[in-house]
C-alpha atoms as a PDB file:
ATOM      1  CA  UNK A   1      35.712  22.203 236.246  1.00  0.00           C
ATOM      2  CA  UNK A   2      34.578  19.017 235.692  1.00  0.00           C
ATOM      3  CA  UNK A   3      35.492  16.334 238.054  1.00  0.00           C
ATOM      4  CA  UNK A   4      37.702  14.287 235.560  1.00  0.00           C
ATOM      5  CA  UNK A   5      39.658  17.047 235.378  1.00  0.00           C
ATOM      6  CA  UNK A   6      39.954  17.655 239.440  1.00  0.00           C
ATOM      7  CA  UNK A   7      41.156  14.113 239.359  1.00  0.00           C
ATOM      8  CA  UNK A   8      43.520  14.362 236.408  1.00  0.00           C
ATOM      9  CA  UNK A   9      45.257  17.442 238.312  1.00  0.00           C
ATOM     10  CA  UNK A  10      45.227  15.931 241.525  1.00  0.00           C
ATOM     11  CA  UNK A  11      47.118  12.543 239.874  1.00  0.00           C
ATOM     12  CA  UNK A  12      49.678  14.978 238.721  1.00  0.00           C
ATOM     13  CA  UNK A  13      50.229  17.189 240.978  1.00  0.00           C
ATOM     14  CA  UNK A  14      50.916  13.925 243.606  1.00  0.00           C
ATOM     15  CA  UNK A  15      53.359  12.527 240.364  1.00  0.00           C
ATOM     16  CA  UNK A  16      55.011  15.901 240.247  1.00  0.00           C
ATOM     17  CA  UNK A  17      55.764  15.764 244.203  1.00  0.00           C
ATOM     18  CA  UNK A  18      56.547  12.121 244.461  1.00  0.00           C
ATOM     19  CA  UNK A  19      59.142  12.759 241.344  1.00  0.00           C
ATOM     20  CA  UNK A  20      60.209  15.652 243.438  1.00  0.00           C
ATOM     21  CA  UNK A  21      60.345  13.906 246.947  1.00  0.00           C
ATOM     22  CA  UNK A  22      62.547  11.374 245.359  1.00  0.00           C
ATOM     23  CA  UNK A  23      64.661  13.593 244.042  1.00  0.00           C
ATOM     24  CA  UNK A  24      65.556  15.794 247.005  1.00  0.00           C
ATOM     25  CA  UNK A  25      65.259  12.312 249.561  1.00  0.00           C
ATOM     26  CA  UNK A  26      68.990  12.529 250.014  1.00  0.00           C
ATOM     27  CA  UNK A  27      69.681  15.972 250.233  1.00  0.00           C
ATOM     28  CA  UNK A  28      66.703  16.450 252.952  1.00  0.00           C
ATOM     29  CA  UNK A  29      67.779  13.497 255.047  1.00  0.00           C
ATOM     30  CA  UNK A  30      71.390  15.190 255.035  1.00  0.00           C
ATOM     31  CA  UNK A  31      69.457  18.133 256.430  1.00  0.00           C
ATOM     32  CA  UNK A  32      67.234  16.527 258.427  1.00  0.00           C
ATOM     33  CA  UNK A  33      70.765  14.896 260.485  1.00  0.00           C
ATOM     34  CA  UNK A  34      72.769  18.177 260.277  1.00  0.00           C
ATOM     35  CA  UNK A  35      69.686  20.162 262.231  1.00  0.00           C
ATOM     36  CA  UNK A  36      69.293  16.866 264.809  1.00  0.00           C
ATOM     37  CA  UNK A  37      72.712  16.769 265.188  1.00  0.00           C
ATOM     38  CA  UNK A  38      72.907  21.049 265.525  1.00  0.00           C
ATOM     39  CA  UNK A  39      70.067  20.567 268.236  1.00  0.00           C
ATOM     40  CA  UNK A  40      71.602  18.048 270.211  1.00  0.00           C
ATOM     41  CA  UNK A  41      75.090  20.337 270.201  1.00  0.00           C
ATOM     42  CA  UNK A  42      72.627  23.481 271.169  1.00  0.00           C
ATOM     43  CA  UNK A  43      71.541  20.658 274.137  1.00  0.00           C
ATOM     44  CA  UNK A  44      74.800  19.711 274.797  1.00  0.00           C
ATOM     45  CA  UNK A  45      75.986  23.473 275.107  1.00  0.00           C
ATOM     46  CA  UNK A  46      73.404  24.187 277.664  1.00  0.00           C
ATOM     47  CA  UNK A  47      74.370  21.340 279.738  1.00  0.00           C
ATOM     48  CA  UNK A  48      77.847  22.186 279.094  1.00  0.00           C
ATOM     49  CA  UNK A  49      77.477  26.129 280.513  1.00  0.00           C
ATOM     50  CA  UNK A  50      75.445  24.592 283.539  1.00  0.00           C
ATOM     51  CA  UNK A  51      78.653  23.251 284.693  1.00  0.00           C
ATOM     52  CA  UNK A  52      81.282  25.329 283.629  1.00  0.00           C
ATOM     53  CA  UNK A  53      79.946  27.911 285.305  1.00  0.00           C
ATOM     54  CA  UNK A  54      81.440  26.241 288.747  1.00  0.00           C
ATOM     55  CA  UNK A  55      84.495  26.338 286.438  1.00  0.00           C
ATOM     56  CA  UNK A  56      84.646  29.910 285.075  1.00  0.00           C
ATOM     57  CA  UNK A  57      84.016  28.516 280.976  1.00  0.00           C
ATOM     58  CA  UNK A  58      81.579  29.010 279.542  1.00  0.00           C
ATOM     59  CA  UNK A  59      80.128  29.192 275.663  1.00  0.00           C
ATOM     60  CA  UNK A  60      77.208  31.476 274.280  1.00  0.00           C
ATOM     61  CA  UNK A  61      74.729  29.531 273.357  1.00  0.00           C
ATOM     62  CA  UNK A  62      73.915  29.918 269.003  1.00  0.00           C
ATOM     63  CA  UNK A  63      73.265  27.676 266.770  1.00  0.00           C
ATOM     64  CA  UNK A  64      76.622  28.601 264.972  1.00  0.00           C
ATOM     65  CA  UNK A  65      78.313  26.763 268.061  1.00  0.00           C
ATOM     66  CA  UNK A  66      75.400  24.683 267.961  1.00  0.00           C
ATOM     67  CA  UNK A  67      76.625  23.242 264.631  1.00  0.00           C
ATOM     68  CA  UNK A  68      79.970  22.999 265.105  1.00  0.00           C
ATOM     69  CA  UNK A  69      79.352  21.303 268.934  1.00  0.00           C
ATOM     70  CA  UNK A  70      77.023  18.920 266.829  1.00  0.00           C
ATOM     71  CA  UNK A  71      79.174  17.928 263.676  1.00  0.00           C
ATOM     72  CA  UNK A  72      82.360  17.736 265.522  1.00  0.00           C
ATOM     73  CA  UNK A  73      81.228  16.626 268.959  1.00  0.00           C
ATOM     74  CA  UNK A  74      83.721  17.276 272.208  1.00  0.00           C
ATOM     75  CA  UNK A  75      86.706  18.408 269.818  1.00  0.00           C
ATOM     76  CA  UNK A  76      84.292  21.323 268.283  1.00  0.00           C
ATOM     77  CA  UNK A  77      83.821  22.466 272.285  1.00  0.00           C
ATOM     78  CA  UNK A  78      87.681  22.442 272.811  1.00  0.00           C
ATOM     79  CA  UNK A  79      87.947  24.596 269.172  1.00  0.00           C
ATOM     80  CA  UNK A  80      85.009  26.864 270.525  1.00  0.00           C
ATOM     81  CA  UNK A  81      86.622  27.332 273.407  1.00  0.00           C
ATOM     82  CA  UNK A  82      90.487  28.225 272.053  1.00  0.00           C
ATOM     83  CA  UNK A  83      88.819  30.635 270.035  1.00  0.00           C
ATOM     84  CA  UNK A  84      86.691  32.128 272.888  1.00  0.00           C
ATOM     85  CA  UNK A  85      89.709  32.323 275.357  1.00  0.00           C
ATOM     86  CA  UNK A  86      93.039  32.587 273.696  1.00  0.00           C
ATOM     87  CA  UNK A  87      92.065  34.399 270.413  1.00  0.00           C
ATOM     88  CA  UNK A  88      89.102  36.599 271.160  1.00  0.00           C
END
């Protein structure tokens, strides 16, 4: 392989993933928030069985309830936990 040929690949294959890059930019940034904002629920959790414990509530700690914690905040811990205590 000549190197004209290494360089004319390489200048495509770079097109090919800044076409793609721009493509997906939206759909990975929505990804990129939903798994910060699923980790800082998962965070959030932890602190949150720390002190219910002194309470007697408590959550188990996935990243189901991760999500939901993250997305819908303090009202996603209050659905979490009618389903945990009154349905389940």
């Amino acid at each position: 392989m000549t190197i004209i040929a290494a360089l004319i690949m390489l200048a495509v294959t770079l097109g090919f993933l800044w076409l793609l890059f721009k493509l997906l930019k939206r759909p990975l940034m929505w990804l990129i928030k939903f798994l910060l904002h699923a980790l800082l629920g998962y965070i959030f959790l932890f602190v949150f069985n720390f002190i219910g414990a002194w309470f007697g509530l408590g959550l188990s700690l996935n990243w189901f309830n991760a999500a939901v914690v993250g997305v819908c905040g303090v009202p996603g811990v209050i659905i979490l936990l009618i389903l945990e205590y009154l349905i389940l």
